[in-house]
Protein backbone atom coordinates (compact mmCIF):
# COMPACT_ATOMS: atom_id res chain seq x y z
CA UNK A 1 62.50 72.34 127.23
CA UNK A 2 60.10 73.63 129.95
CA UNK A 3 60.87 74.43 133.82
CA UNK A 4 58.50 74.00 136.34
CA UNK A 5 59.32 75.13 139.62
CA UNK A 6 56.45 74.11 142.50
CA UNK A 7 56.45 75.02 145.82
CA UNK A 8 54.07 74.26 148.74
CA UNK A 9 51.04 76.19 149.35
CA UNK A 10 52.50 76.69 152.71
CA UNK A 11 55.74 78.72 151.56
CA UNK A 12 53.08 80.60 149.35
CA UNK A 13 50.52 81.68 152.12
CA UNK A 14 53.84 82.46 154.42
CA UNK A 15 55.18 84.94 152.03
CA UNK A 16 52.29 86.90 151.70
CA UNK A 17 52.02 87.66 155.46
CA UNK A 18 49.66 87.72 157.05
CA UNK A 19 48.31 84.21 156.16
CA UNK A 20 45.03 84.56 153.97
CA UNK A 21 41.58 83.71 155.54
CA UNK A 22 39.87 82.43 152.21
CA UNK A 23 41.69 80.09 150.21
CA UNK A 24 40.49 79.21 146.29
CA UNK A 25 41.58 76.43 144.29
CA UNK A 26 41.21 75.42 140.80
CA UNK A 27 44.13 73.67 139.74
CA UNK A 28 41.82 71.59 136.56
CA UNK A 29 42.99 67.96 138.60
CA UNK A 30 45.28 68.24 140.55
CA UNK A 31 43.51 68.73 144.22
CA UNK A 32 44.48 66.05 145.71
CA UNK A 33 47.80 66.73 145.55
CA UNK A 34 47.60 70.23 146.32
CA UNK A 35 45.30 69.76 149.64
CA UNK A 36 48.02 66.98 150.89
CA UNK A 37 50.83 69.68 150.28
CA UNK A 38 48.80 72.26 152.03
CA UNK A 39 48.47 70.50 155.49
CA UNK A 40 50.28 72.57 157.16
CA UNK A 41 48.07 75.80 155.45
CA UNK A 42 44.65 73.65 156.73
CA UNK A 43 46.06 72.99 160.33
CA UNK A 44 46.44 76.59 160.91
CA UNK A 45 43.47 78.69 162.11
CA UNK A 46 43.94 81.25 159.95
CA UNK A 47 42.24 80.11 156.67
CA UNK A 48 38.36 80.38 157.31
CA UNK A 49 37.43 79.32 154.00
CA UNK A 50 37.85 77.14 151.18
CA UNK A 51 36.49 77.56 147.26
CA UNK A 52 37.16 74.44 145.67
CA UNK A 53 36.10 73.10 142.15
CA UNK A 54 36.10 69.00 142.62
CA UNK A 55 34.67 66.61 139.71
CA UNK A 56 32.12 64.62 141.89
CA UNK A 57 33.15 61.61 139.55
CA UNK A 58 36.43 62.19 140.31
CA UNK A 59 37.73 58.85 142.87
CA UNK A 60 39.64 61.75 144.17
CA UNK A 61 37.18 64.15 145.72
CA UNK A 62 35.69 61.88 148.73
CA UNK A 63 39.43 62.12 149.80
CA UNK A 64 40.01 66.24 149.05
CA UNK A 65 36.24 66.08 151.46
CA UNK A 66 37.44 64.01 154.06
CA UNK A 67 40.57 65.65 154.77
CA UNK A 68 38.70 69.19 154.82
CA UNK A 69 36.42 67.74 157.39
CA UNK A 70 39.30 66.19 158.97
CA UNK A 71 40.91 69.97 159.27
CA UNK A 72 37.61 71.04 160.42
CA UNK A 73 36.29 72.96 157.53
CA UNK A 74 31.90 72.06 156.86
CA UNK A 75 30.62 72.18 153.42
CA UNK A 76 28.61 75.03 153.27
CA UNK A 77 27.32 75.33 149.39
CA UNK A 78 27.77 73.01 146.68
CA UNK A 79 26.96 74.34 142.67
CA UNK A 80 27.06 72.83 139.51
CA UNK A 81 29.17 74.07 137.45
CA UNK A 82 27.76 75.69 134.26
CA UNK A 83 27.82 73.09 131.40
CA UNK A 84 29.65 70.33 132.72
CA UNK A 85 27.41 67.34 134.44
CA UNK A 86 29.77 66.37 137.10
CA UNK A 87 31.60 69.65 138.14
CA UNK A 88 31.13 71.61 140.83
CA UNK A 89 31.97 74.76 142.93
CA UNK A 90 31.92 74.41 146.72
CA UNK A 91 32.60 76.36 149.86
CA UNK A 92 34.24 74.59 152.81
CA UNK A 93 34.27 76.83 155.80
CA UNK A 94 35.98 77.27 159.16
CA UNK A 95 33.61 75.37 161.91
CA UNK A 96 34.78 76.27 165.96
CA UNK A 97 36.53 73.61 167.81
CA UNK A 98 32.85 73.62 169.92
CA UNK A 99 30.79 72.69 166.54
């Protein structure tokens, strides 16, 4: 039998004091769940940017987009990833309260 311990991307960024400006995630599914835990990460003003890889075909990543807009973070660059037809890389980034 297998333990799996998780923990909130929150607790993770806290520890490592201070919090990190650029974020990536590749978690092979499981965004959604990981950008709802990190809310608290995405509220604070310390993250300035996001590397995400989201399966456009996924029903998933209009959601994982909306609440990085929602957090103010703008899609800055969108690539396919090599090989696979709906997969791809993108940037989010930090816009100013005045954008």
């Amino acid at each position: 039998m297998y333990r799996m311990y998780c923990v909130t991307v929150w607790i993770i960024c806290w520890k490592s004091s201070p919090l990190p400006e650029h974020i990536k995630i590749d978690v092979d599914g499981s965004e959604l769940a990981l950008i709802k835990g990190a809310e608290k990460t995405l509220t604070n003003q310390r993250p300035k940017s996001i590397f995400i890889e989201l399966n456009d075909t996924s029903e998933h990543s209009a959601q994982i987009k909306f609440i990085l807009l929602s957090n103010n973070f703008k899609e800055i660059l969108k690539y396919q990833v090599q090989h696979y037809a709906d997969l791809y890389n993108y940037i989010f980034e930090r816009t100013s309260s005045a954008d």
